[in-house]
Structure formats: C-alpha cells, structure tokens
Protein backbone atom coordinates (compact mmCIF):
# COMPACT_ATOMS: atom_id res chain seq x y z
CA UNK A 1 -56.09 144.18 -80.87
CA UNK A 2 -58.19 146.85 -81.96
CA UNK A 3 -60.42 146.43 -85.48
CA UNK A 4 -59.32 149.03 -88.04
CA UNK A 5 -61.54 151.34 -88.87
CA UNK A 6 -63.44 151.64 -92.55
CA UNK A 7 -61.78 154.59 -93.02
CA UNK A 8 -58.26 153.47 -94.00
CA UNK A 9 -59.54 150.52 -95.69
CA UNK A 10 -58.89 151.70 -99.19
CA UNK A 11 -60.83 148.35 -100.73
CA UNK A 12 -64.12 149.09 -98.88
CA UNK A 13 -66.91 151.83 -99.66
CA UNK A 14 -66.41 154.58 -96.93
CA UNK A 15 -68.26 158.19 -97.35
CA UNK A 16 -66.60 159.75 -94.68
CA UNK A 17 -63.59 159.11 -96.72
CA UNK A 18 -64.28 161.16 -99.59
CA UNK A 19 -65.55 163.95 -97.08
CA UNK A 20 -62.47 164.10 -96.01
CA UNK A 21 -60.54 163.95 -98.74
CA UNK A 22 -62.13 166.58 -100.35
CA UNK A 23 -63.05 169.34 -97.16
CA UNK A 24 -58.98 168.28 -96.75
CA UNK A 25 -58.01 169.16 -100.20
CA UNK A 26 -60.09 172.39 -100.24
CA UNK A 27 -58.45 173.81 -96.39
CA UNK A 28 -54.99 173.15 -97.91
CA UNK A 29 -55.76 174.67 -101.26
CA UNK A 30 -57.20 177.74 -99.37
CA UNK A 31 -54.20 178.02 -97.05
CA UNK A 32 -51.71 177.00 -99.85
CA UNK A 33 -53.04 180.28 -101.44
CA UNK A 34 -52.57 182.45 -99.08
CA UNK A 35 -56.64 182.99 -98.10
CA UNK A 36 -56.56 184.48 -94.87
CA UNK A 37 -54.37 187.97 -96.36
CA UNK A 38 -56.79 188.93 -99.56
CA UNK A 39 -53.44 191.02 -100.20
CA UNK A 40 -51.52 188.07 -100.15
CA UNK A 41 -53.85 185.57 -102.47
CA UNK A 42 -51.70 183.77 -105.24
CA UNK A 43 -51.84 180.67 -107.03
CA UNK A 44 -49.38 177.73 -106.05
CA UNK A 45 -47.92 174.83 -107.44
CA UNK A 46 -48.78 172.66 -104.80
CA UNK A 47 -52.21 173.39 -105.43
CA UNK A 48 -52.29 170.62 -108.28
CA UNK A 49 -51.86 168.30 -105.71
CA UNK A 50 -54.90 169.46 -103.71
CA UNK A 51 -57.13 168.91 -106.71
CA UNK A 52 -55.87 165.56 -107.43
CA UNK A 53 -56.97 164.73 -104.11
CA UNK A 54 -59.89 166.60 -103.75
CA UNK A 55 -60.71 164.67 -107.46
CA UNK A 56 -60.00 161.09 -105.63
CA UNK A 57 -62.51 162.05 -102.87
CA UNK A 58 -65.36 163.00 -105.48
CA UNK A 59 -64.11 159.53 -106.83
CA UNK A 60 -64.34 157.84 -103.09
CA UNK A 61 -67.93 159.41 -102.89
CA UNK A 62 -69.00 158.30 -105.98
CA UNK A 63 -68.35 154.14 -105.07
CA UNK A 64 -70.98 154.93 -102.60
CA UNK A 65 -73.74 155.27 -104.83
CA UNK A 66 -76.32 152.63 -104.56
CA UNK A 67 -78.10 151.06 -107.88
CA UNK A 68 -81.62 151.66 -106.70
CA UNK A 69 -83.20 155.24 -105.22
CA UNK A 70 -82.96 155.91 -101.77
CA UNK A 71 -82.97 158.97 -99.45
CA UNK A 72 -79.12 157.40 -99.07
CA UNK A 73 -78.85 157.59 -102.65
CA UNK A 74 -79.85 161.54 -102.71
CA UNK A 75 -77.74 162.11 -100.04
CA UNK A 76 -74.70 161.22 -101.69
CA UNK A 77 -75.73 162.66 -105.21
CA UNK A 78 -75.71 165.84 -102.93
CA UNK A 79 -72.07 165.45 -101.80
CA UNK A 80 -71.46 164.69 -105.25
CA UNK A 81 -72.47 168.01 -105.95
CA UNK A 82 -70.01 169.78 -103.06
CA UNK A 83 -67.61 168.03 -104.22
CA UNK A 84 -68.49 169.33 -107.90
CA UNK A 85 -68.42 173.05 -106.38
CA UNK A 86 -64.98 172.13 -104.39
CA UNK A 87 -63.36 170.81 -107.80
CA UNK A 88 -64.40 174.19 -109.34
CA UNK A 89 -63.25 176.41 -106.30
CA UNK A 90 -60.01 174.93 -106.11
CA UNK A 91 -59.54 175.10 -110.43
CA UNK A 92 -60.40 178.78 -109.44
CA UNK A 93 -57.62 179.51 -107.10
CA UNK A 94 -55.53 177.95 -109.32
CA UNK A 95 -55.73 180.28 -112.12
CA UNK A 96 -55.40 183.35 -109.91
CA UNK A 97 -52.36 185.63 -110.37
C-alpha cells in the first residue's frame, strides 16, 4: 500500500497545496478569459469560481505560518504576497468587458 501524500490530506498543513491552488486558479482564470487572443479577452462567469479557489489557496498558505520568525516564516509571508497579487489579477479579469 502506498502512504498518501500531504498533499490531499485536507486536515494537515501543506504549502505546496496552496501553490497549487492558486498558480491553478490563476491558468484557468487566464484561459477562461480568453488570454492567449488580446482580441478575444472577456470576462466569464466561471471566473468566480477561479477566485474562490485561488482565495482557498491564499487560505491553505496562510495555515502554514509559524508563530515565531524564521527564514520559513518570510518565505511564506512572500507567497502570501503572490497570492495577494493573484487575488487582484484575477478580480481584474473579472471586471473586463
């Protein structure tokens, strides 16, 4: 039997997780708007979807976060921070017309 991986262990802490999630969300927000045609860019329903999961990965990154300071801790303040800037990207494409 093979041990699961900490990936699709929703109960446990796992950053590559909320990478996921959220590099995920933004790819199918991009290509649910049509990105690679700049004539073709338009906003989508489906996109709301994308930023709820792209929300639950800034979420999954965040349980990571350790109480005391740590070159671990930075690190994930940082991908905090992409995931802050993938939030706003994706609220962006949203509101195009």
């Amino acid at each position: 039997m093979l041990p699961r991986l900490s990936i699709f262990r929703l109960r446990q802490k796992s950053l590559a997780r909320g990478i996921l999630l959220s590099v995920g969300a933004f790819a199918a927000s991009l290509r649910l708007s049509g990105f690679p045609d700049i004539n073709r860019i338009h906003s989508s329903d489906w996109q709301m979807l994308t930023l709820l999961a792209a929300a639950w990965g800034m979420v999954e990154t965040a349980r990571c976060l350790q109480r005391k300071w740590s070159f671990y801790h930075a690190g994930v303040m940082i991908l905090l921070y992409a995931d802050l800037i993938i939030l706003t990207a994706i609220v962006a494409l949203l509101t195009l017309i």
